[in-house]
Protein backbone atom coordinates (compact mmCIF):
# COMPACT_ATOMS: atom_id res chain seq x y z
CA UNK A 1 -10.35 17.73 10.96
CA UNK A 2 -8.84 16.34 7.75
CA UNK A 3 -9.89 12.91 6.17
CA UNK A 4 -7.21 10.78 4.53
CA UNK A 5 -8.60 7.66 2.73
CA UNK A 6 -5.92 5.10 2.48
CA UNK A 7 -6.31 2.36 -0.33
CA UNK A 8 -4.28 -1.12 -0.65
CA UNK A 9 -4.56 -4.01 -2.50
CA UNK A 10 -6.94 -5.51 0.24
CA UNK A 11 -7.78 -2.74 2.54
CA UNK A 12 -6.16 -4.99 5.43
CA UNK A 13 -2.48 -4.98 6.60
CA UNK A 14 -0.27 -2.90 4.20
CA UNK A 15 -3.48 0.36 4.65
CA UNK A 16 -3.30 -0.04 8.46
CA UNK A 17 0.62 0.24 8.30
CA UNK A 18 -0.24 3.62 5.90
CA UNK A 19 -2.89 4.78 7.81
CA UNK A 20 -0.79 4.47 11.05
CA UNK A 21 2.28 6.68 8.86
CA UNK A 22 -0.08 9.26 7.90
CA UNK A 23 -1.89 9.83 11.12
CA UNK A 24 2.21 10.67 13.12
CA UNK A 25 2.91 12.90 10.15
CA UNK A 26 -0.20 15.27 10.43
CA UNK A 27 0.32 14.47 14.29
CA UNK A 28 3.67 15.60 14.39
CA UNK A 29 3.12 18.82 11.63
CA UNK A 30 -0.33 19.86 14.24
CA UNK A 31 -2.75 18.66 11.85
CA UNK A 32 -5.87 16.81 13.30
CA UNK A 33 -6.74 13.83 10.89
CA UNK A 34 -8.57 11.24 11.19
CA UNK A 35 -7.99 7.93 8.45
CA UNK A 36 -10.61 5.79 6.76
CA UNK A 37 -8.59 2.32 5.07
CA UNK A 38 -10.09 0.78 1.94
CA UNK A 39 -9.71 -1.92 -0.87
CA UNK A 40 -7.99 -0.02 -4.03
CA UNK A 41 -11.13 -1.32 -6.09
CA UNK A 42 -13.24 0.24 -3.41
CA UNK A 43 -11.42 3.67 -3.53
CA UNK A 44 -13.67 5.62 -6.13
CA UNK A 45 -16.87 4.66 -4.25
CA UNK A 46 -15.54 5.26 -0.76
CA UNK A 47 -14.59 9.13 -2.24
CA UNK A 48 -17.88 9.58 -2.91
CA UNK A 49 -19.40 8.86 0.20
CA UNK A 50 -16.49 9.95 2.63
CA UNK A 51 -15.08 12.69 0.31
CA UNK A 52 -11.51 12.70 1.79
CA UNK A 53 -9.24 15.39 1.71
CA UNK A 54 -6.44 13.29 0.20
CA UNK A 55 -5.88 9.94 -1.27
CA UNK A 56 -2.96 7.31 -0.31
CA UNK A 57 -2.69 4.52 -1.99
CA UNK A 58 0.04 1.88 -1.75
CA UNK A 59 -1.16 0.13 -5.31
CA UNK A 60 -2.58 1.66 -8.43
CA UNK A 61 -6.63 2.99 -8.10
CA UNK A 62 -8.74 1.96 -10.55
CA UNK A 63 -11.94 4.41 -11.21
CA UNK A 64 -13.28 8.28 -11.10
CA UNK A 65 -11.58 10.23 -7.80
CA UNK A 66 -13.17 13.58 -8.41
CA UNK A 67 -10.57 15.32 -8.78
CA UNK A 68 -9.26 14.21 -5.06
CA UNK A 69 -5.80 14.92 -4.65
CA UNK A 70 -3.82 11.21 -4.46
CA UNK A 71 -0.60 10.62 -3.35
CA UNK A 72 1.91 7.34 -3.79
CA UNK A 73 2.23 5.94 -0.55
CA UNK A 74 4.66 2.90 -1.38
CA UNK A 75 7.43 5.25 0.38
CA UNK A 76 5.41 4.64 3.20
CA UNK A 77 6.55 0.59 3.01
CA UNK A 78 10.15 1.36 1.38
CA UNK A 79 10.67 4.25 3.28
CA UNK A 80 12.22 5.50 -0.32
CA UNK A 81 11.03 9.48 -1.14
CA UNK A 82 9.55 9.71 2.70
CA UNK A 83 10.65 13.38 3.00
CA UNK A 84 9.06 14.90 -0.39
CA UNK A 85 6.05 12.46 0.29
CA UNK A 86 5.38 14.24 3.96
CA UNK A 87 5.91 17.52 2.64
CA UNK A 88 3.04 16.28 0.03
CA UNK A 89 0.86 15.14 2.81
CA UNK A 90 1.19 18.12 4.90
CA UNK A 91 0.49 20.56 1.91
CA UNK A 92 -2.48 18.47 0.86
CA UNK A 93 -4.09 18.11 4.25
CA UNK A 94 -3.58 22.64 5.14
């Protein structure tokens, strides 16, 4: 099981959209994932606790990552670079 820790600008409506995105794409590629959503500011603590497998963020993230891989997830919303950005997402979450 792969964690994906998806950051916004307020953790509410545009991460659940993400979240929702990233969990068909690992669905559809075979890959069991489960999401966590979170407030961009709250990103670099929640990696620390949670220490996902990948970041996607829909705004920029502020603070230390640990060297946790993090993707651009505004495709996600405009549905502009979709393909490269699943191809990211499945590579990152093998």
């Amino acid at each position: 099981m792969k964690t994906i820790l998806v950051a916004c600008g307020t953790g509410i409506a545009t991460s659940t959209v993400a979240a929702k995105k990233c969990e068909g794409i690992c669905k559809e590629a075979g890959i069991q994932v489960k999401t966590v959503q979170c407030k961009a500011a709250e990103a670099a603590s929640k990696v620390k606790v949670i220490k996902p497998d990948v970041i996607v963020a829909t705004t920029d993230i502020p603070g230390d990552l640990q060297g946790t891989a993090l993707l651009n997830g505004r495709c996600l919303l405009t549905g502009v670079g979709l393909n490269q950005f699943k191809e990211e997402l499945i590579e990152a979450c093998k």
